[in-house]
C-alpha atoms as a PDB file:
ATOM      1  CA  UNK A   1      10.432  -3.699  23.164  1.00  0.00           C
ATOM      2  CA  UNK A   2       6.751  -3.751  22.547  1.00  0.00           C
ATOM      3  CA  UNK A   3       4.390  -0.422  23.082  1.00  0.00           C
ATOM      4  CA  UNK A   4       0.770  -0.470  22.944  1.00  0.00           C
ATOM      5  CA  UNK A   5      -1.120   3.139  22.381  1.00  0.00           C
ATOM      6  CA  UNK A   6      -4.848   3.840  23.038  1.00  0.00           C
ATOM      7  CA  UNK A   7      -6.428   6.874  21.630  1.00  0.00           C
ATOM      8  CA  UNK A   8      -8.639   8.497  24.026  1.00  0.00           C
ATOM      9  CA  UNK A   9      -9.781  11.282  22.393  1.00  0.00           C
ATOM     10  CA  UNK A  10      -9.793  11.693  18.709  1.00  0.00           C
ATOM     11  CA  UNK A  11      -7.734  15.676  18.026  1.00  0.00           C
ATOM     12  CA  UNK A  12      -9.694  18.403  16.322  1.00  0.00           C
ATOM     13  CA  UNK A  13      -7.529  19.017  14.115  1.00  0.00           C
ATOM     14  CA  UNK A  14      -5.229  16.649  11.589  1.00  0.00           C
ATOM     15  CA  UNK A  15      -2.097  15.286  13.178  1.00  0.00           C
ATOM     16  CA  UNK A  16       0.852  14.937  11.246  1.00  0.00           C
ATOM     17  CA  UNK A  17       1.851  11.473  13.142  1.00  0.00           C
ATOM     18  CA  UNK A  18       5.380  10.525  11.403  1.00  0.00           C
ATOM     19  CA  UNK A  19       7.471  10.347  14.340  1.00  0.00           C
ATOM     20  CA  UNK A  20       5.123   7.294  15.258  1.00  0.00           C
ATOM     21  CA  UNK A  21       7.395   4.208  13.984  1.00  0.00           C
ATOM     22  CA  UNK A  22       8.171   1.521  15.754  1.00  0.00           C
ATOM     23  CA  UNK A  23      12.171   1.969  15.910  1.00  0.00           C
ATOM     24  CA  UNK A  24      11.428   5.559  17.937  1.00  0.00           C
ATOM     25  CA  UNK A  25       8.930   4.611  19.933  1.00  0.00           C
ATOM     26  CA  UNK A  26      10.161   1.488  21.386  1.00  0.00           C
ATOM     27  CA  UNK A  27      13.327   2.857  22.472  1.00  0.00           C
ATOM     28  CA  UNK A  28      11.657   5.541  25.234  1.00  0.00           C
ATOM     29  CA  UNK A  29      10.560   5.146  28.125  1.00  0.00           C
ATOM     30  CA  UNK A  30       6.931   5.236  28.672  1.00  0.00           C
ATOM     31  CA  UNK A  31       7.209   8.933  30.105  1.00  0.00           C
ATOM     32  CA  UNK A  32       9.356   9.696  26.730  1.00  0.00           C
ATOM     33  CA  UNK A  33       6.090   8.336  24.783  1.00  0.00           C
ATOM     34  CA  UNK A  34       3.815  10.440  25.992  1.00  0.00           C
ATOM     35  CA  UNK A  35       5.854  13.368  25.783  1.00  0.00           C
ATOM     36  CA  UNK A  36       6.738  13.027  22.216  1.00  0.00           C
ATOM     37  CA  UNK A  37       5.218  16.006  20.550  1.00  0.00           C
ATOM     38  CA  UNK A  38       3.523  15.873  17.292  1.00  0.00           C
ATOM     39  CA  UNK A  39       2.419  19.312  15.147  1.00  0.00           C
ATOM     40  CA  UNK A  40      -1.340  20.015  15.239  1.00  0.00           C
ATOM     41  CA  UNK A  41      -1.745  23.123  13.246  1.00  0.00           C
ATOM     42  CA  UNK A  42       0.505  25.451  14.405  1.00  0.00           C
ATOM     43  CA  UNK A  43       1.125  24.037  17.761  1.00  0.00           C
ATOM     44  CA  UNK A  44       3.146  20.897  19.122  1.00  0.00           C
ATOM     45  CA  UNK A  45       0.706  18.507  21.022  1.00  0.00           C
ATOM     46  CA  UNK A  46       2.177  15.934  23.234  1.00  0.00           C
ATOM     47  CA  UNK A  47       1.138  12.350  22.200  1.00  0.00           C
ATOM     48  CA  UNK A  48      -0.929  11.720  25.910  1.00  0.00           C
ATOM     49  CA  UNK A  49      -2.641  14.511  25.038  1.00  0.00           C
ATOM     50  CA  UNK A  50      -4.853  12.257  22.581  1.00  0.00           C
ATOM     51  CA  UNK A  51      -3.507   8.449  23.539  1.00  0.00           C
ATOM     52  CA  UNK A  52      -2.636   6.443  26.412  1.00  0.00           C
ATOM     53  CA  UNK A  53      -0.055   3.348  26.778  1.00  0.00           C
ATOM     54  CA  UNK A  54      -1.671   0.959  28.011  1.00  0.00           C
ATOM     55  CA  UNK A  55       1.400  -1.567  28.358  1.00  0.00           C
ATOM     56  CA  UNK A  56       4.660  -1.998  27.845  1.00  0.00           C
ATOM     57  CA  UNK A  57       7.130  -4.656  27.355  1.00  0.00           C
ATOM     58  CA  UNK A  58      10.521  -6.171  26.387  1.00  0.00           C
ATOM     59  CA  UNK A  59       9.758  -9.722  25.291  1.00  0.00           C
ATOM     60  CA  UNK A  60       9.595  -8.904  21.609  1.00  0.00           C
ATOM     61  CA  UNK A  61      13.409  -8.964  19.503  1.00  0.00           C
ATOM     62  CA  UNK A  62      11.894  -6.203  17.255  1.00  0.00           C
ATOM     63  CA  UNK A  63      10.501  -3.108  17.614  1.00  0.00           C
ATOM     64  CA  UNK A  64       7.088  -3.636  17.536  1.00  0.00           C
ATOM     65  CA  UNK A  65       3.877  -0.623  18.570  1.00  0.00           C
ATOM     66  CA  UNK A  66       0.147  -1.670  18.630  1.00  0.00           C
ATOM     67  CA  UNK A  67      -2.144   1.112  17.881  1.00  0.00           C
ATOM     68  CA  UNK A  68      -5.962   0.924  18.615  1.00  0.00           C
ATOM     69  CA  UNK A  69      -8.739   3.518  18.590  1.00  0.00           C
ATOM     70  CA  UNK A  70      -9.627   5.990  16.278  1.00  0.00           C
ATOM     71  CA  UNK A  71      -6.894   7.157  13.934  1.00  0.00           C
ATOM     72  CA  UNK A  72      -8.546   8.781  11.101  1.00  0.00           C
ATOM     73  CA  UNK A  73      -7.023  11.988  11.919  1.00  0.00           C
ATOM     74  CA  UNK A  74      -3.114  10.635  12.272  1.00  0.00           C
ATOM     75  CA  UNK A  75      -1.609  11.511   9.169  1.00  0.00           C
ATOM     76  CA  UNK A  76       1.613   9.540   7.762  1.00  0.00           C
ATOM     77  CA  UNK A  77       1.191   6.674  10.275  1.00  0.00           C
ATOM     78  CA  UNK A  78       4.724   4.762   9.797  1.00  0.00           C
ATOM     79  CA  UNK A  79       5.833   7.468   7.334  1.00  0.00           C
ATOM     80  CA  UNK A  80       9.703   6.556   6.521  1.00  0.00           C
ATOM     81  CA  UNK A  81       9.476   3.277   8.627  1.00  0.00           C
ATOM     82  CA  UNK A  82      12.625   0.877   7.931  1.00  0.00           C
ATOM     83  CA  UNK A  83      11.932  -2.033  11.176  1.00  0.00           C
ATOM     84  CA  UNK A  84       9.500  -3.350  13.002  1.00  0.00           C
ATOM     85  CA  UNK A  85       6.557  -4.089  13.661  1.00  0.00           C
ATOM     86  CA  UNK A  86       3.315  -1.162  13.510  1.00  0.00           C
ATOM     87  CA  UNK A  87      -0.177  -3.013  13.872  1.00  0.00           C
ATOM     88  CA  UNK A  88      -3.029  -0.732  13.839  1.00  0.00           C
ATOM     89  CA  UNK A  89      -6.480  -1.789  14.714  1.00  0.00           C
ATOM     90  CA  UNK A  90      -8.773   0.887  13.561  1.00  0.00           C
ATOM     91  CA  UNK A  91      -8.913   2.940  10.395  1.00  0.00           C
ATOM     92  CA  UNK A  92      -6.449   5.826   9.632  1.00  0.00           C
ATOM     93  CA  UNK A  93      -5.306   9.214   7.869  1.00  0.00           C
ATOM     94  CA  UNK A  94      -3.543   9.700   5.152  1.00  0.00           C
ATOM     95  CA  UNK A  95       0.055   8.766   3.900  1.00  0.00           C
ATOM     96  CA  UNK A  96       0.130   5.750   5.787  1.00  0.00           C
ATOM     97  CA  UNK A  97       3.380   4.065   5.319  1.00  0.00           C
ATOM     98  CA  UNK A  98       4.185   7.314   3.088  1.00  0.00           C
ATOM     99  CA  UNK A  99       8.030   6.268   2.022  1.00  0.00           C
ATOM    100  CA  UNK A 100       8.512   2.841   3.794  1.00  0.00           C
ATOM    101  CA  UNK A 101      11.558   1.240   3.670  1.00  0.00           C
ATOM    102  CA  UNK A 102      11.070  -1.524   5.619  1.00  0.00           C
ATOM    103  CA  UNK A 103       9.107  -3.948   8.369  1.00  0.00           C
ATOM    104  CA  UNK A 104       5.666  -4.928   8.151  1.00  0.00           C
ATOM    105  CA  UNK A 105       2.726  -2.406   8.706  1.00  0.00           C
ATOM    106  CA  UNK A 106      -0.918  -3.753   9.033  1.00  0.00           C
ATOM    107  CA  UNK A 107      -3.874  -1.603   9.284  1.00  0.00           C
ATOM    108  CA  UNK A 108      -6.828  -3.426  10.439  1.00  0.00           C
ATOM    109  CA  UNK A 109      -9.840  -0.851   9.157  1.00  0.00           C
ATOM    110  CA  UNK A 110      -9.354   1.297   5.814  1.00  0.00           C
ATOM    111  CA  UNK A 111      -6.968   4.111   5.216  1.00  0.00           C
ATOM    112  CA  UNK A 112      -7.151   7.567   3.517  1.00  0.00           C
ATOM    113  CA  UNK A 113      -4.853   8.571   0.362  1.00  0.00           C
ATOM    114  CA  UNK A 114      -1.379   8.321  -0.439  1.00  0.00           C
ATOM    115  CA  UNK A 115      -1.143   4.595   1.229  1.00  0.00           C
ATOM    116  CA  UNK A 116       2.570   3.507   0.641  1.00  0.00           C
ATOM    117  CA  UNK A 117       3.582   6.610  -1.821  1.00  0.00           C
ATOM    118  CA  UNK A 118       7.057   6.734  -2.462  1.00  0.00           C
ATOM    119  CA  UNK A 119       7.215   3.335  -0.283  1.00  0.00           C
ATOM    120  CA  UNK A 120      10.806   1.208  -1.438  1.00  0.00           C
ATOM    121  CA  UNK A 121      10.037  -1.819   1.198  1.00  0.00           C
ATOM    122  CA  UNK A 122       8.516  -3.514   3.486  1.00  0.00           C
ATOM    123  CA  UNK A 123       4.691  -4.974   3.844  1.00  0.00           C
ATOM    124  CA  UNK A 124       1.693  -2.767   4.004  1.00  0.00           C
ATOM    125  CA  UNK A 125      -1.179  -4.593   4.329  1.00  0.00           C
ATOM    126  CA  UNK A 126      -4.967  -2.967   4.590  1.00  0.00           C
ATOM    127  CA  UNK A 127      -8.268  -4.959   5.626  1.00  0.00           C
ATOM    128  CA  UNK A 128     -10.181  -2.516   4.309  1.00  0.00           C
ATOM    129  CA  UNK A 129      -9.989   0.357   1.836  1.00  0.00           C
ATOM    130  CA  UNK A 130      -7.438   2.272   0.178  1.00  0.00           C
ATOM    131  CA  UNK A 131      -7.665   5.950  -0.912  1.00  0.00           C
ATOM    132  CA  UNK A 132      -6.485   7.397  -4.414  1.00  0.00           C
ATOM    133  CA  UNK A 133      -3.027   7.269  -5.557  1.00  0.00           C
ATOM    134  CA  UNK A 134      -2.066   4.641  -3.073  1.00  0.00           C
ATOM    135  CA  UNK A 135       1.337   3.310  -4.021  1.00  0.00           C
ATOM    136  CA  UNK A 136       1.631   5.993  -6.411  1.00  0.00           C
ATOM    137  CA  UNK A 137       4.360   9.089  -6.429  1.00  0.00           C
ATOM    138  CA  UNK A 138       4.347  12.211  -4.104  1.00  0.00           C
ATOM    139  CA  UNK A 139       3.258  15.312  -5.816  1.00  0.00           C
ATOM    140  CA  UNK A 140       5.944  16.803  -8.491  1.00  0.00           C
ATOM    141  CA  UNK A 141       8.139  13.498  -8.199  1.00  0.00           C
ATOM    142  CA  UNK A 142       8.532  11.362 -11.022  1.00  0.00           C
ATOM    143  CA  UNK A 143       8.322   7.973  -9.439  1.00  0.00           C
ATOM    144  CA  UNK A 144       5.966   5.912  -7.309  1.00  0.00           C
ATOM    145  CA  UNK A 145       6.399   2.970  -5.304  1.00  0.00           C
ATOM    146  CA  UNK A 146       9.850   1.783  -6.064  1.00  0.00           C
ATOM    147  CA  UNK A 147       9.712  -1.744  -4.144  1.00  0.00           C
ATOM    148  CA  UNK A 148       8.101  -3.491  -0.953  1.00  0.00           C
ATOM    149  CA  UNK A 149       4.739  -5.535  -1.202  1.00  0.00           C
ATOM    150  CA  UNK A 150       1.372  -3.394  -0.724  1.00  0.00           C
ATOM    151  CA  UNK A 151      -1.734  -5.464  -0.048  1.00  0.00           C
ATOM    152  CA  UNK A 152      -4.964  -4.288  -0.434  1.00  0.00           C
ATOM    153  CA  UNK A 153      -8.503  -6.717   0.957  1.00  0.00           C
ATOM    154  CA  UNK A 154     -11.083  -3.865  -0.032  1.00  0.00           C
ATOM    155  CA  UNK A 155     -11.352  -1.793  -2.746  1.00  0.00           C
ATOM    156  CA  UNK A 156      -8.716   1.037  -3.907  1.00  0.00           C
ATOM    157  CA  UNK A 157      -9.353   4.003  -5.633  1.00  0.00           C
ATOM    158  CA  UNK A 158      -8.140   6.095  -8.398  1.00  0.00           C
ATOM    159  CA  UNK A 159      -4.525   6.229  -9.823  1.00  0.00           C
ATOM    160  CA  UNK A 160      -3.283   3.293  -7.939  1.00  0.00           C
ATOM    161  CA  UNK A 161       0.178   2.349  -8.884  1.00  0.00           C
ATOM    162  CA  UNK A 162       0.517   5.737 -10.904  1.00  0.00           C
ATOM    163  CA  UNK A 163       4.687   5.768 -12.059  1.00  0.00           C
ATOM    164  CA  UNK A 164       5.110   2.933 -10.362  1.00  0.00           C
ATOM    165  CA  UNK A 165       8.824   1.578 -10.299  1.00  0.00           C
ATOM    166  CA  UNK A 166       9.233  -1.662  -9.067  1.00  0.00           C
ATOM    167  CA  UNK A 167       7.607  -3.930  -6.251  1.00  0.00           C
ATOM    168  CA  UNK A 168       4.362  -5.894  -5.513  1.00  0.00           C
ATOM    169  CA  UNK A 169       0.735  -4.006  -5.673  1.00  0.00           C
ATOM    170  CA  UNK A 170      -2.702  -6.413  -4.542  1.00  0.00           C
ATOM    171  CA  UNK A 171      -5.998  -5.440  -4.559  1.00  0.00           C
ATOM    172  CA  UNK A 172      -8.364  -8.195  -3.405  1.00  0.00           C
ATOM    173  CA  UNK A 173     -11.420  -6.047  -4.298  1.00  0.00           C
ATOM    174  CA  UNK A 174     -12.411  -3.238  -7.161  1.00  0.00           C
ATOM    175  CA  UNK A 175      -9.622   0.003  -8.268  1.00  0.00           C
ATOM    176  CA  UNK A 176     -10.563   3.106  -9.480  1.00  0.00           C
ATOM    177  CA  UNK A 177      -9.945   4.669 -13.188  1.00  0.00           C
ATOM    178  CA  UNK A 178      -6.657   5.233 -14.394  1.00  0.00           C
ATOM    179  CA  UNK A 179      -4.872   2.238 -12.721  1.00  0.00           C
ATOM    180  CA  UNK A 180      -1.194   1.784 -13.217  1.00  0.00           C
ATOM    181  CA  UNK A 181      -1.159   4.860 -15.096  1.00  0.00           C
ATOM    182  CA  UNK A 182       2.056   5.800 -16.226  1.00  0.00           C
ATOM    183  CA  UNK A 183       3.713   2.716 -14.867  1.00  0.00           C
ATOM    184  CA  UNK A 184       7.509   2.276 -15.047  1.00  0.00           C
ATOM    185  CA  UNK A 185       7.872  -1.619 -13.707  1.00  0.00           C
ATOM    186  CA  UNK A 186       6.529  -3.979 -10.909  1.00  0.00           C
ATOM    187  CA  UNK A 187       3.555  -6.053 -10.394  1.00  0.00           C
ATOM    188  CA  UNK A 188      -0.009  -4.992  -9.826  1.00  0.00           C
ATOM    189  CA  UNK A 189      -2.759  -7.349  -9.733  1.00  0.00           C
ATOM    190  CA  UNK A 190      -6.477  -6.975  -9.242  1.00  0.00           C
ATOM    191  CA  UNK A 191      -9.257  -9.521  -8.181  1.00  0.00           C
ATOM    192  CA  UNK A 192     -12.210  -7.164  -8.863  1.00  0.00           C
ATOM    193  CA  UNK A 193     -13.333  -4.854 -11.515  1.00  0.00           C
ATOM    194  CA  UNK A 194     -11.651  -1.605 -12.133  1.00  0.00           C
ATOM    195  CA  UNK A 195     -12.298   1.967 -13.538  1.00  0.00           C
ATOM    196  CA  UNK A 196     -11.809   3.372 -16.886  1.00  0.00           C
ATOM    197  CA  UNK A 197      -8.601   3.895 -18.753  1.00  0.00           C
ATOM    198  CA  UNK A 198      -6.543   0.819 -16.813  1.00  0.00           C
ATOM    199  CA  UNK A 199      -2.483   0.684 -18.063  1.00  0.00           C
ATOM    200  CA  UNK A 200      -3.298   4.594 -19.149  1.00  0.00           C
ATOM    201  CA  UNK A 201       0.728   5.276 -20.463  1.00  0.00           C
ATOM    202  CA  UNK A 202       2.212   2.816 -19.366  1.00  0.00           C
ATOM    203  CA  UNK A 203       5.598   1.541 -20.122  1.00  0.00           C
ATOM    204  CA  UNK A 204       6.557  -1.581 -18.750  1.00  0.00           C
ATOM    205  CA  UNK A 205       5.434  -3.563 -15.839  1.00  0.00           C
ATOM    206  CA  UNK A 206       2.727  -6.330 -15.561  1.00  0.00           C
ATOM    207  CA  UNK A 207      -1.107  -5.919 -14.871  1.00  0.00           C
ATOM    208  CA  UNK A 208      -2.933  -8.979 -13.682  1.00  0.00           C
ATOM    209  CA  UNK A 209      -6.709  -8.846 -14.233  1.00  0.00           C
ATOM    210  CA  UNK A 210      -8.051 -11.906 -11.566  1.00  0.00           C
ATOM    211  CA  UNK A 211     -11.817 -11.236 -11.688  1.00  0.00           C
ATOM    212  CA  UNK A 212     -13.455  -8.742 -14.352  1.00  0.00           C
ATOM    213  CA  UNK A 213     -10.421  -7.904 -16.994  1.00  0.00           C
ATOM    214  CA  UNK A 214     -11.728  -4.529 -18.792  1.00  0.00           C
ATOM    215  CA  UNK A 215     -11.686  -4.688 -22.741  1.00  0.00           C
ATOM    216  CA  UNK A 216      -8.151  -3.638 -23.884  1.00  0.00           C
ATOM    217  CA  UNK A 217      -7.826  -0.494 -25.660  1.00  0.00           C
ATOM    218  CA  UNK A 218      -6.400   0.365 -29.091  1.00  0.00           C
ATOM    219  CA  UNK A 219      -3.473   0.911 -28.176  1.00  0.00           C
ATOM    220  CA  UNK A 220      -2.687  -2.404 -26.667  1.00  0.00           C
ATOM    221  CA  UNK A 221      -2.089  -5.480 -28.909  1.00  0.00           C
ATOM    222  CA  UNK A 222      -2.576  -9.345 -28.538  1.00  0.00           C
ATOM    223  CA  UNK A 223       0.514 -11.010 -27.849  1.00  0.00           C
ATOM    224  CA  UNK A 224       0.740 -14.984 -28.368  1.00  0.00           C
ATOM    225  CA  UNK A 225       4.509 -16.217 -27.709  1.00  0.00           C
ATOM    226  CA  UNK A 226       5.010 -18.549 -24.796  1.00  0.00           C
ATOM    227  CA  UNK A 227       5.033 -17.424 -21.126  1.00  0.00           C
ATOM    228  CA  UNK A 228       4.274 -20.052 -19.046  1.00  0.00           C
ATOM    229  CA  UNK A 229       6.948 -20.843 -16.933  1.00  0.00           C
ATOM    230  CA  UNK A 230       7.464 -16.696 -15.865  1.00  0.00           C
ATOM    231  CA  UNK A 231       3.439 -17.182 -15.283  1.00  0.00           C
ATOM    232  CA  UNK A 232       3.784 -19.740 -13.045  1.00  0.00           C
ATOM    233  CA  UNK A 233       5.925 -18.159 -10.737  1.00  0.00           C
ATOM    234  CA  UNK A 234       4.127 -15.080 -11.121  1.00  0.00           C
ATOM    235  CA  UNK A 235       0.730 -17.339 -10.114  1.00  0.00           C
ATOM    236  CA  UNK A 236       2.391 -18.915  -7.224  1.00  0.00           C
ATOM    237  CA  UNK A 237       3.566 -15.773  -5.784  1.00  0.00           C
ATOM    238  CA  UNK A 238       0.294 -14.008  -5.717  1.00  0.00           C
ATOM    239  CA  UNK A 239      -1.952 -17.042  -4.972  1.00  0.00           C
ATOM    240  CA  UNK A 240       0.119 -17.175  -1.609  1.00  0.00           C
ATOM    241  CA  UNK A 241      -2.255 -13.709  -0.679  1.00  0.00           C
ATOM    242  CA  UNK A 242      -5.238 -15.899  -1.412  1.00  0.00           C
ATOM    243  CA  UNK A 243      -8.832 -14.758  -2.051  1.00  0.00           C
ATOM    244  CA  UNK A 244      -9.282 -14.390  -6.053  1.00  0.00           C
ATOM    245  CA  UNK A 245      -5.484 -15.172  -6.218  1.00  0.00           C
ATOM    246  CA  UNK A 246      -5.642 -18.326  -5.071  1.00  0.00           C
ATOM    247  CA  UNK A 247      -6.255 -20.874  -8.224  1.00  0.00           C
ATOM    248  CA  UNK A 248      -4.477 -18.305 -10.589  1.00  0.00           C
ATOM    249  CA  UNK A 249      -1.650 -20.922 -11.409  1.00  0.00           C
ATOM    250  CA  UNK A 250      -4.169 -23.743 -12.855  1.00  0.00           C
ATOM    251  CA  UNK A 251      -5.733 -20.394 -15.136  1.00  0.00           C
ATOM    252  CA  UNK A 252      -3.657 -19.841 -18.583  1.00  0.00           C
ATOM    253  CA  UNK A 253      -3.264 -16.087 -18.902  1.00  0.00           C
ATOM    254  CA  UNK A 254      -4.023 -14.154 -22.456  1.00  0.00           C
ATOM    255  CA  UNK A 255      -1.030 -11.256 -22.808  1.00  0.00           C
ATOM    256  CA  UNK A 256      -2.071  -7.929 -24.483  1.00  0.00           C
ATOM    257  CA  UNK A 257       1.744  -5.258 -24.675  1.00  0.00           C
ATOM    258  CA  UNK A 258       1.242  -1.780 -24.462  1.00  0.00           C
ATOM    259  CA  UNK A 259       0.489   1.216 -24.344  1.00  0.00           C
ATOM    260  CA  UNK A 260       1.759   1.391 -27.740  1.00  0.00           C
ATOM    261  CA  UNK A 261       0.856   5.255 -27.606  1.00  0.00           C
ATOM    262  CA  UNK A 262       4.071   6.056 -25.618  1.00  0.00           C
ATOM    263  CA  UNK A 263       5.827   3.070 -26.904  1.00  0.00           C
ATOM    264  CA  UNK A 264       5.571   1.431 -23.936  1.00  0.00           C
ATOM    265  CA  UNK A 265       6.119  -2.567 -23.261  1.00  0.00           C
ATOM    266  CA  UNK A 266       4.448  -3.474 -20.580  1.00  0.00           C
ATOM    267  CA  UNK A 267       1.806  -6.098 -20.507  1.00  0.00           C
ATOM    268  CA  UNK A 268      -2.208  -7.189 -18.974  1.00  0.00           C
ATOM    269  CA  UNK A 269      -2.353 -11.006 -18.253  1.00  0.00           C
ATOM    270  CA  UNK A 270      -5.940 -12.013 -18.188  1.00  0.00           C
ATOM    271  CA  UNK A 271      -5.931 -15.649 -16.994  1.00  0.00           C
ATOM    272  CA  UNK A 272      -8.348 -17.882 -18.458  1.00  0.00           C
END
């Protein structure tokens, strides 16, 4: 079942918009869709208030929803989303694809904070920009992104990856300070240039510098044993998202481990 939504007028207010996921929306009827009521303030809005479905079908074998218009005021946009397919053309809120667990999720436009917090699966992928602490934890938990790919073609901003778990972060452009902070495990790799205090506490995990690397700190150390076959299939699996990914397997990386502050062993590959 496919769904395609038009927003007609943007709402005054923020809309918390996490009962928009593919897998819910697909299985109503058109009348159900509009219907479905979604908290503005202290009130419960019906979705046609603000959108209109413009077409409906059931060629597709997934769930898949098409959202166009202007969605900077939806809020958690594929929050919790385990199926399907969610395609957004325009930019949106924040928390988009807050807790993920599965499907793909493409925003075409930028999005606001929190992009895939707590996400464990799936692909999020943004054209444009991400906000801070995209793939990072949700206030007063103690882990971020725990798996699923997040892909990012602008620029993101501060505390990406912070206590991130496990999974797949890319960010074709520039990050803000503080990226990876506090990292448990996973994969993030940047093309551009990035803020101050990069791998701030980290323990483990791997930070791939494409463009700009920053100057490691103190508390990271050269590290010169052998690593080039895990490179390689690190380089091959990130030069599949192309743009300043693309030639990283003919680069040989330099490894710094750190942050030796908290004992931590993760490591910064800087190709060559």
């Amino acid at each position: 079942m496919r769904h395609t939504l038009v927003v007609r007028t943007a709402p005054p207010l923020r809309i918390d918009a996490r009962a928009i996921v593919p897998a819910v929306l697909c299985a109503m009827t058109p009348e159900e869709v509009l219907r479905l009521p979604l908290p503005l303030g202290r009130e419960q809005v019906p979705l046609g208030e603000w959108c209109e479905l413009r077409s409906g079908s059931v060629d597709d074998a997934e769930p898949s929803l098409r959202l166009e218009g202007d969605l900077a005021r939806f809020d958690s946009l594929g929050a919790g989303m385990a199926a399907g397919t969610l395609d957004v053309h325009g930019s949106v809120g924040d928390n988009v694809g807050l807790g993920m667990a599965g499907g793909t999720l493409h925003v075409h436009g930028s999005a606001g904070a929190l992009a895939g917090c707590a996400m464990s699966g799936g692909w999020l992928e943004i054209d444009g920009d991400a906000g801070d602490f995209a793939a990072g934890a949700l206030p007063g938990e103690m882990e971020g992104m725990r798996g699923g790919t997040l892909v990012v073609h602008g620029r993101a901003g501060a505390r990406l990856a912070d206590r991130m778990r496990r999974g797949t972060v890319a960010v074709h452009g520039d990050a803000g300070e503080f990226l990876a902070s506090r990292m448990v495990a996973g994969t993030v790799a940047v093309g551009g240039k990035c803020g101050a205090h990069p791998g701030w506490g980290m323990r483990r995990g791997t930070i791939v510098f494409a463009g700009d690397a920053p100057p490691p700190p103190s508390t990271f150390v050269p590290v010169f044993s052998d690593a080039q076959v895990i490179w390689q299939l690190l380089a091959r699996d990130l030069a599949r998202l192309g743009g300043p990914f693309e030639g990283l397997p003919q680069r040989a990386p330099a490894r710094w481990a750190g942050d030796l502050a908290v004992q931590g062993k993760g490591e910064w590959l800087v190709p060559r």
